[in-house]
PDB file of N, CA and C in Angstrom:
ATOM      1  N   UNK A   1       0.855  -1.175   0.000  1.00  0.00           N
ATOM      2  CA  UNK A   1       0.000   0.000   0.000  1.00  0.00           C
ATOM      3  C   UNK A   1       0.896   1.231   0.000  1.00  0.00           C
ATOM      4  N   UNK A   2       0.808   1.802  -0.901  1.00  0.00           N
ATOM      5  CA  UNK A   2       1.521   3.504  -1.078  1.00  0.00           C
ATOM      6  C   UNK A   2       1.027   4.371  -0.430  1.00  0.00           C
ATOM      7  N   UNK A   3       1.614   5.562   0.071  1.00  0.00           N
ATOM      8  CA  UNK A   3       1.581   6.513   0.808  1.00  0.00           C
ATOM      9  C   UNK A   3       0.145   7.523   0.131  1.00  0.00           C
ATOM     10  N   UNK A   4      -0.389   7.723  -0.973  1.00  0.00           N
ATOM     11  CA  UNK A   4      -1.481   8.510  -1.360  1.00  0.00           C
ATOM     12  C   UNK A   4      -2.784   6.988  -1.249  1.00  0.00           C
ATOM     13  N   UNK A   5      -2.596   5.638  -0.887  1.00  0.00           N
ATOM     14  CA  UNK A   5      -3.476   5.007  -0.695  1.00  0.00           C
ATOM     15  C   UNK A   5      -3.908   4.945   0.956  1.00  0.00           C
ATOM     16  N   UNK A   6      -2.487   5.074   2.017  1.00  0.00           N
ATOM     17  CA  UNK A   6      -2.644   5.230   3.315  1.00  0.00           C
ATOM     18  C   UNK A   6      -3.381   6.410   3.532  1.00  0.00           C
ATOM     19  N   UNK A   7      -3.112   7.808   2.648  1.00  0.00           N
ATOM     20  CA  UNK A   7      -3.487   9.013   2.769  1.00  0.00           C
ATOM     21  C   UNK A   7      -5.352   9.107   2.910  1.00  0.00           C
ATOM     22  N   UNK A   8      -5.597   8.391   1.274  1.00  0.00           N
ATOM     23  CA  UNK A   8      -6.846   8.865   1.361  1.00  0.00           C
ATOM     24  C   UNK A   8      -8.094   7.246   1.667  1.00  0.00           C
ATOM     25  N   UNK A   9      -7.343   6.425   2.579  1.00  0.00           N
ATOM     26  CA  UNK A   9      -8.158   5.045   2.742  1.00  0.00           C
ATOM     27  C   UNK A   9      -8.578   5.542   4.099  1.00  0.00           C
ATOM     28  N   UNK A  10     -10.311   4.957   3.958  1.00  0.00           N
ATOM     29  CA  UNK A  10     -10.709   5.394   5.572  1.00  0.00           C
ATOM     30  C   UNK A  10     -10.515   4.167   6.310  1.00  0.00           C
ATOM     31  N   UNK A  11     -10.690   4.869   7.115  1.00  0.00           N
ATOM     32  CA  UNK A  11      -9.931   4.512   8.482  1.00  0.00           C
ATOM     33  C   UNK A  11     -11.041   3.470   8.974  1.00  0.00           C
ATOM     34  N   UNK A  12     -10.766   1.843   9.680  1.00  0.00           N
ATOM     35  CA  UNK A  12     -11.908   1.492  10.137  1.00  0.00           C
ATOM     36  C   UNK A  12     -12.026   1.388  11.752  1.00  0.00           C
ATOM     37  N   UNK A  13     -13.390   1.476  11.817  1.00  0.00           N
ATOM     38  CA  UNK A  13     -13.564   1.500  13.615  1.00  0.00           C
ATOM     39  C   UNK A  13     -13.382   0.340  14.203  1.00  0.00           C
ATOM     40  N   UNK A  14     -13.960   0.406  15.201  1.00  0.00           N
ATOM     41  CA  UNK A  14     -14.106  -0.748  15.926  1.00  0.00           C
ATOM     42  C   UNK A  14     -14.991  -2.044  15.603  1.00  0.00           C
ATOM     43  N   UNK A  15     -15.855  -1.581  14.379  1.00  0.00           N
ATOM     44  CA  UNK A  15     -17.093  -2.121  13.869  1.00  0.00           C
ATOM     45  C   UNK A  15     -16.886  -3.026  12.695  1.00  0.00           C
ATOM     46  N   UNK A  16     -15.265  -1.838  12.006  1.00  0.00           N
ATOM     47  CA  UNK A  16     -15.100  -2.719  11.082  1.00  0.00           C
ATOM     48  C   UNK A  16     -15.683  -1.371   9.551  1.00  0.00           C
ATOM     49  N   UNK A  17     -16.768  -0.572  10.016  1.00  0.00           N
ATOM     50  CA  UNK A  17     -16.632   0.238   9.073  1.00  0.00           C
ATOM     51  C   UNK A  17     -16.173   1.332   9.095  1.00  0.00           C
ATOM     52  N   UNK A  18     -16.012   2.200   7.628  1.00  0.00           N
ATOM     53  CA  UNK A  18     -14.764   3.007   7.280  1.00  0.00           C
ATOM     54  C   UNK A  18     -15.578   4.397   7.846  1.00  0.00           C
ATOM     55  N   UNK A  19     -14.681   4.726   8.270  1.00  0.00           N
ATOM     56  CA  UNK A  19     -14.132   6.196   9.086  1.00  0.00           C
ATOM     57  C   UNK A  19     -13.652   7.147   7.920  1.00  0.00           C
ATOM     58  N   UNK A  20     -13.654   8.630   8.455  1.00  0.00           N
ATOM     59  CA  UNK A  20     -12.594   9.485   7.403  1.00  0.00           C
ATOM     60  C   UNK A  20     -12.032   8.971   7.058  1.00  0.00           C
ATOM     61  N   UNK A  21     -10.754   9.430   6.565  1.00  0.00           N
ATOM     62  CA  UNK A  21      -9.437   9.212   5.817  1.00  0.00           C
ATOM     63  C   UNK A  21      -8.494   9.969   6.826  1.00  0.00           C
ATOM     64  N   UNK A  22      -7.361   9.455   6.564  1.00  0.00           N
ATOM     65  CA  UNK A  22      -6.124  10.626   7.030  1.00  0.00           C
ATOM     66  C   UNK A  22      -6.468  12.520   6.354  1.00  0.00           C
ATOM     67  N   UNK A  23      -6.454  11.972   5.471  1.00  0.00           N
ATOM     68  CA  UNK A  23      -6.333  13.110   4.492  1.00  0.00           C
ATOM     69  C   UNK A  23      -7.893  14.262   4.983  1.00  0.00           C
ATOM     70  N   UNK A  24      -8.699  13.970   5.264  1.00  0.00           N
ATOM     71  CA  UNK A  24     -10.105  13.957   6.193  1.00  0.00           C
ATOM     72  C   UNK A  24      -9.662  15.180   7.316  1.00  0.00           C
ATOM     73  N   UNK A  25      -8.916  14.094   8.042  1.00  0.00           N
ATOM     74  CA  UNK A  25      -8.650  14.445   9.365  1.00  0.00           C
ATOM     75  C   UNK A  25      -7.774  15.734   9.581  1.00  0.00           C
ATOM     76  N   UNK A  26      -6.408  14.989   8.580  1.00  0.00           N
ATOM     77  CA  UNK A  26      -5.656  16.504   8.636  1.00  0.00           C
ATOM     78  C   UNK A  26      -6.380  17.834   8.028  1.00  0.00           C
ATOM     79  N   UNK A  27      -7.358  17.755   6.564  1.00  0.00           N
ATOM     80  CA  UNK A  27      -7.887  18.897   6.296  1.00  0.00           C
ATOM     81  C   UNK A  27      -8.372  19.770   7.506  1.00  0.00           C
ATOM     82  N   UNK A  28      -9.152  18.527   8.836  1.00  0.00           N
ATOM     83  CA  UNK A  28      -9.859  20.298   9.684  1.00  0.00           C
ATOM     84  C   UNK A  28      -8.983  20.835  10.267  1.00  0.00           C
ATOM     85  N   UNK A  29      -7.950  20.510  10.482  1.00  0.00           N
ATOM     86  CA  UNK A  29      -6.586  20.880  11.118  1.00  0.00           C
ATOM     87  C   UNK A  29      -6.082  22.077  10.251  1.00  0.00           C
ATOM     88  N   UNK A  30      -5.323  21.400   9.070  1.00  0.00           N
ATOM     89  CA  UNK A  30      -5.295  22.718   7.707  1.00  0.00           C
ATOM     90  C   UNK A  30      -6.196  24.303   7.403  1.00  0.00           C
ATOM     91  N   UNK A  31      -7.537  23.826   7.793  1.00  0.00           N
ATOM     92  CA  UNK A  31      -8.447  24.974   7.747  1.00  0.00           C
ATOM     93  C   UNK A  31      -8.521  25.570   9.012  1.00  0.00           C
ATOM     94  N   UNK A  32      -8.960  25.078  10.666  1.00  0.00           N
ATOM     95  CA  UNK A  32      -8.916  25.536  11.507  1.00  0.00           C
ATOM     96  C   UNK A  32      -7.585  26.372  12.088  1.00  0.00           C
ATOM     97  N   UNK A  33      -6.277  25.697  11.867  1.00  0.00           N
ATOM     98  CA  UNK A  33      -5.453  26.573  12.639  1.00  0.00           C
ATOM     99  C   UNK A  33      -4.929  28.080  12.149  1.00  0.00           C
ATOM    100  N   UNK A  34      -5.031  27.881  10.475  1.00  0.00           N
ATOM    101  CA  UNK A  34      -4.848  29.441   9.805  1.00  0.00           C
ATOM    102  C   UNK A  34      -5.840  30.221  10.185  1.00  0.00           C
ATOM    103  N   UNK A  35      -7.052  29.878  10.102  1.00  0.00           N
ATOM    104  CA  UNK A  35      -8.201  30.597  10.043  1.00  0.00           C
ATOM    105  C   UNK A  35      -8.695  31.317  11.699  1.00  0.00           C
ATOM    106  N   UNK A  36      -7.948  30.221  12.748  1.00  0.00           N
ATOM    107  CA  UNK A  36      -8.130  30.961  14.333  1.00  0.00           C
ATOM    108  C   UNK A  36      -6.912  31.734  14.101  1.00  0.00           C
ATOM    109  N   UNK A  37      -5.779  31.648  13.639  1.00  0.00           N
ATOM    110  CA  UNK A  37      -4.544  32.854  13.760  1.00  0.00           C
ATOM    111  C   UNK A  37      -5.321  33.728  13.028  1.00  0.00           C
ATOM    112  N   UNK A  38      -5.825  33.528  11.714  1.00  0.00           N
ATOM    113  CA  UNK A  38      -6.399  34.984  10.975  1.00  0.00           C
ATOM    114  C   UNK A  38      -7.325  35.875  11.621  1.00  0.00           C
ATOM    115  N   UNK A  39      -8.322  35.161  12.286  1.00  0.00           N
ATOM    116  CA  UNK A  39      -9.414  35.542  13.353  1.00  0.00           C
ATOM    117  C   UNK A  39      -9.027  36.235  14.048  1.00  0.00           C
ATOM    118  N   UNK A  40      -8.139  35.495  14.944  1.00  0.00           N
ATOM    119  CA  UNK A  40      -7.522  36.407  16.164  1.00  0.00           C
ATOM    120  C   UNK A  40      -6.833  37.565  15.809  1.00  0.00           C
ATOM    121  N   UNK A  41      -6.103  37.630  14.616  1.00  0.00           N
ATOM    122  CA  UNK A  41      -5.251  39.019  13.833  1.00  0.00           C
ATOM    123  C   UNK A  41      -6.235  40.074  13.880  1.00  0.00           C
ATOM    124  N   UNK A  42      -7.614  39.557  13.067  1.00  0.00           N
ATOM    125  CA  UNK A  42      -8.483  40.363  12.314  1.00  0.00           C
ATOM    126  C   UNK A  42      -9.078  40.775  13.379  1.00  0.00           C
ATOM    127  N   UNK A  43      -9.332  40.203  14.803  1.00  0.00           N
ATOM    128  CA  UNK A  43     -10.119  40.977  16.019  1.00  0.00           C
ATOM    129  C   UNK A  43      -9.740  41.797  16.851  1.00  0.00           C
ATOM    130  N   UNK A  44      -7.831  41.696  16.845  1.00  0.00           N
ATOM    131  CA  UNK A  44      -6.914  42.190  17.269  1.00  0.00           C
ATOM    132  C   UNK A  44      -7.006  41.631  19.153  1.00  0.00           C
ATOM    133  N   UNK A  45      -7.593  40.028  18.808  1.00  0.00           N
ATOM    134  CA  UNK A  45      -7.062  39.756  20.448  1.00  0.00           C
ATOM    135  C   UNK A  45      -8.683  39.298  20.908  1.00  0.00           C
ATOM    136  N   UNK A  46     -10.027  40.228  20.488  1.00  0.00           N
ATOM    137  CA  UNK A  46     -11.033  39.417  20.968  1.00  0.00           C
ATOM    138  C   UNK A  46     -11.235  37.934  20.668  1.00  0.00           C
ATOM    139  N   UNK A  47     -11.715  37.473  21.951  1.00  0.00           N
ATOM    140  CA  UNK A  47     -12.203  35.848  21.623  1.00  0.00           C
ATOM    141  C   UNK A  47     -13.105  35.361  21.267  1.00  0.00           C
ATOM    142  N   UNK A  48     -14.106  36.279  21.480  1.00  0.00           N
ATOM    143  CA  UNK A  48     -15.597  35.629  20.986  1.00  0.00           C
ATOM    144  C   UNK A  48     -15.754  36.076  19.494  1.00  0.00           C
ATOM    145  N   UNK A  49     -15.498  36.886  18.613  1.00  0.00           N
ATOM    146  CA  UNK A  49     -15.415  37.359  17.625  1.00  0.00           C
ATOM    147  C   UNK A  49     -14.653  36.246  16.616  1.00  0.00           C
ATOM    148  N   UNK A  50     -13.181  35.963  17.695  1.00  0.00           N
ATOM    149  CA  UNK A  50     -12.323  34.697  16.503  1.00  0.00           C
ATOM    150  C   UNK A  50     -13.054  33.634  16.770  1.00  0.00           C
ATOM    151  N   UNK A  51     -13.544  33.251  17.859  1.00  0.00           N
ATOM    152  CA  UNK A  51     -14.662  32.215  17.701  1.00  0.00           C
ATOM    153  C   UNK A  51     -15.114  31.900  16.790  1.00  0.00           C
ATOM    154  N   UNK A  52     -16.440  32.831  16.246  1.00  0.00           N
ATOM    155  CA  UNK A  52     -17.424  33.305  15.500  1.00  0.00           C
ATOM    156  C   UNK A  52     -16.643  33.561  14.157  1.00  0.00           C
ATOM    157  N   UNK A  53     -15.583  33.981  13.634  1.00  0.00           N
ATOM    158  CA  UNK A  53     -15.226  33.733  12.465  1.00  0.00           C
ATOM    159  C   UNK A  53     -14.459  32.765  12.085  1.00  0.00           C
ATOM    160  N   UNK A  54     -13.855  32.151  13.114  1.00  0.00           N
ATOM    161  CA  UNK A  54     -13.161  30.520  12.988  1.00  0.00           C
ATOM    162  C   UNK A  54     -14.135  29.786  12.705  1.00  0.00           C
ATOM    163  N   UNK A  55     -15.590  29.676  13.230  1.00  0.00           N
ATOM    164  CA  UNK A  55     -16.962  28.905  12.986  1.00  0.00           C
ATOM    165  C   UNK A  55     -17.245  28.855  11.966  1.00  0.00           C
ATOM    166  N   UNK A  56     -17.499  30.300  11.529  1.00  0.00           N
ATOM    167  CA  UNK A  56     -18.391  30.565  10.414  1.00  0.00           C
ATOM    168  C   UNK A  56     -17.028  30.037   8.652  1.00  0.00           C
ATOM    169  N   UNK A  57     -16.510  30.650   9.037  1.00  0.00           N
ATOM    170  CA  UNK A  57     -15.377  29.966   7.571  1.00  0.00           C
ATOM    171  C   UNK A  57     -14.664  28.965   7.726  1.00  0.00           C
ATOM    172  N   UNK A  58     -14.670  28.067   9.020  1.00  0.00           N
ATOM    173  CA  UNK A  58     -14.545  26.746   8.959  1.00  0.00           C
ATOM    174  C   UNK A  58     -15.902  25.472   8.471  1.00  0.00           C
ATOM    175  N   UNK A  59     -17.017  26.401   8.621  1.00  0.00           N
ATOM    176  CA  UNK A  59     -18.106  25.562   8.172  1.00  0.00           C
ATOM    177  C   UNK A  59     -18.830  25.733   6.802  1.00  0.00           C
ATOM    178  N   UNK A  60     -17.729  26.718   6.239  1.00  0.00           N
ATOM    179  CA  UNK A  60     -17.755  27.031   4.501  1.00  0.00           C
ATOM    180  C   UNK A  60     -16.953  26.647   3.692  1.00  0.00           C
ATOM    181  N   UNK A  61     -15.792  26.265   4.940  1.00  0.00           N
ATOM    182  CA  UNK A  61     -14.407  25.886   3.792  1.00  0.00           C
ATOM    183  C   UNK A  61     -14.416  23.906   4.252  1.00  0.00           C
ATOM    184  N   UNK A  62     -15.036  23.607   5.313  1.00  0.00           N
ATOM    185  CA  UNK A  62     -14.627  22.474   5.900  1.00  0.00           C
ATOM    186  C   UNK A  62     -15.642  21.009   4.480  1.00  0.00           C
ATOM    187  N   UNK A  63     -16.694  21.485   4.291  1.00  0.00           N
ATOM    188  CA  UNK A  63     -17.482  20.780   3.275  1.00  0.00           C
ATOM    189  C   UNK A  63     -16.717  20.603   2.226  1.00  0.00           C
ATOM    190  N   UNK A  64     -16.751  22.242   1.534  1.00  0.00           N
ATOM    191  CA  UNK A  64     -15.807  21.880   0.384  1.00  0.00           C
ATOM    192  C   UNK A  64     -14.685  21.022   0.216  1.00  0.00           C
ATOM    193  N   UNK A  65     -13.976  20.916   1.237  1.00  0.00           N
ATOM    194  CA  UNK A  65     -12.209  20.228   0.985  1.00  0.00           C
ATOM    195  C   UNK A  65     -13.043  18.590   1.119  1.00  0.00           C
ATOM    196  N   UNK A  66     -13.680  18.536   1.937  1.00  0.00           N
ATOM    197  CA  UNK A  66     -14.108  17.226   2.307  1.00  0.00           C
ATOM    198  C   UNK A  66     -14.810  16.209   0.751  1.00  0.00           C
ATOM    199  N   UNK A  67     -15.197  17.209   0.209  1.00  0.00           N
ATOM    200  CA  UNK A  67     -16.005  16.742  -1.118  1.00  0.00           C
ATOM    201  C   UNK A  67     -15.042  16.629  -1.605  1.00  0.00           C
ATOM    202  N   UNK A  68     -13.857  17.378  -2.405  1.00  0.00           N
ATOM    203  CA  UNK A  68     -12.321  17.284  -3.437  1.00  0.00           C
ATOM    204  C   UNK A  68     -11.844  16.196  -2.708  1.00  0.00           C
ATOM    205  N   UNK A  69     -12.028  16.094  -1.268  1.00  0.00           N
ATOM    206  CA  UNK A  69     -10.745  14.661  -0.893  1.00  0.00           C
ATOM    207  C   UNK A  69     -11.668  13.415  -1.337  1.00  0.00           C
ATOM    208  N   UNK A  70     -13.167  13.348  -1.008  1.00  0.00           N
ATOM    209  CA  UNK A  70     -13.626  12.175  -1.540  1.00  0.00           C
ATOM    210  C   UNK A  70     -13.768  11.846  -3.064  1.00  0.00           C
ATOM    211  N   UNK A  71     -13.371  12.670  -4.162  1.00  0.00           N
ATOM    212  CA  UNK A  71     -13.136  12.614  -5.271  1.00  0.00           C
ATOM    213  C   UNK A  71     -11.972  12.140  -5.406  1.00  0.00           C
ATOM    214  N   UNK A  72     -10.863  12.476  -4.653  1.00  0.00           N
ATOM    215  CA  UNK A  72      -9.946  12.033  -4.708  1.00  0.00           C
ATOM    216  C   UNK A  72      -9.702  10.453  -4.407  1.00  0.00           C
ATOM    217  N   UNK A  73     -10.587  10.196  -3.327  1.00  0.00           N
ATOM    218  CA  UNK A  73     -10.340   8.809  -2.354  1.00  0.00           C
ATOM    219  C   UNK A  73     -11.172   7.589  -3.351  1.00  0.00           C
ATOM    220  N   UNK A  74     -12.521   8.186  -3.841  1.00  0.00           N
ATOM    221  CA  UNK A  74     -13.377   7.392  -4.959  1.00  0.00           C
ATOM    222  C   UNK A  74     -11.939   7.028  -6.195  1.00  0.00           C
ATOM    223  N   UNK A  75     -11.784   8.130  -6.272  1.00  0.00           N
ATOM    224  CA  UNK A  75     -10.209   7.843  -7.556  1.00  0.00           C
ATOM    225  C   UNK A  75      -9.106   6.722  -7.567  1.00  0.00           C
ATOM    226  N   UNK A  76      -8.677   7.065  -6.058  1.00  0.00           N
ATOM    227  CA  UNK A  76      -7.498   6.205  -5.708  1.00  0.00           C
ATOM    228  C   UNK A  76      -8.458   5.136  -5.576  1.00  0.00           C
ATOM    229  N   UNK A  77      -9.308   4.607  -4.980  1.00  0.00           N
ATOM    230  CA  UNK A  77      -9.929   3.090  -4.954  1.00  0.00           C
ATOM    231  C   UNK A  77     -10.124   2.710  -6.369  1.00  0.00           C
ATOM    232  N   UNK A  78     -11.077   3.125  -6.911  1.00  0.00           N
ATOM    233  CA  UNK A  78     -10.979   2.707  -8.631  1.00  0.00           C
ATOM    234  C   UNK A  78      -9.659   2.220  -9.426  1.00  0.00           C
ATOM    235  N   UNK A  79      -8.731   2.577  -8.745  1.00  0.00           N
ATOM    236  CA  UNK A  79      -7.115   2.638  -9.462  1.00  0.00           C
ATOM    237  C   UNK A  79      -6.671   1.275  -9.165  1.00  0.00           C
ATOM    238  N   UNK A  80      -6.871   1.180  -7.710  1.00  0.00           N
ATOM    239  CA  UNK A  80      -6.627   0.026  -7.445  1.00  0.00           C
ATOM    240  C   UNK A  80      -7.072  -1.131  -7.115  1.00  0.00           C
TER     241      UNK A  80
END
């Protein structure tokens, strides 16, 4: 198994069925931590404000990436 098949293969539970992906997981990471530094820049220090814009453009940007990685993950399975 190659490193873009570990990337985008979900993950299974305890059940046996598939979970995110790696690739899943790291995206909310990718979107959340720029977006609370940008927040916090843009409020100049308030918290409830970077809250509220960490929320709001993490729950606009978090769908989208999630849809491109499962295009991606449908891809890599077909391949192989």
């Amino acid at each position: 198994m190659g490193l873009v098949e570990r990337v985008f293969a979900p993950l299974p539970d305890h059940e046996g069925r598939g979970t995110p992906s790696r690739a899943a997981r790291w995206w909310l990471w990718i979107v959340l931590i720029p977006t609370a530094v940008w927040a916090w820049r843009a409020s100049e220090g308030a918290i409830v404000p970077t809250l509220v814009v960490t929320t709001l453009v993490a729950t606009l940007a978090l769908p989208v990436g999630w849809w491109v990685l499962s295009l991606v993950a449908s891809a890599v399975e077909k391949r192989t």
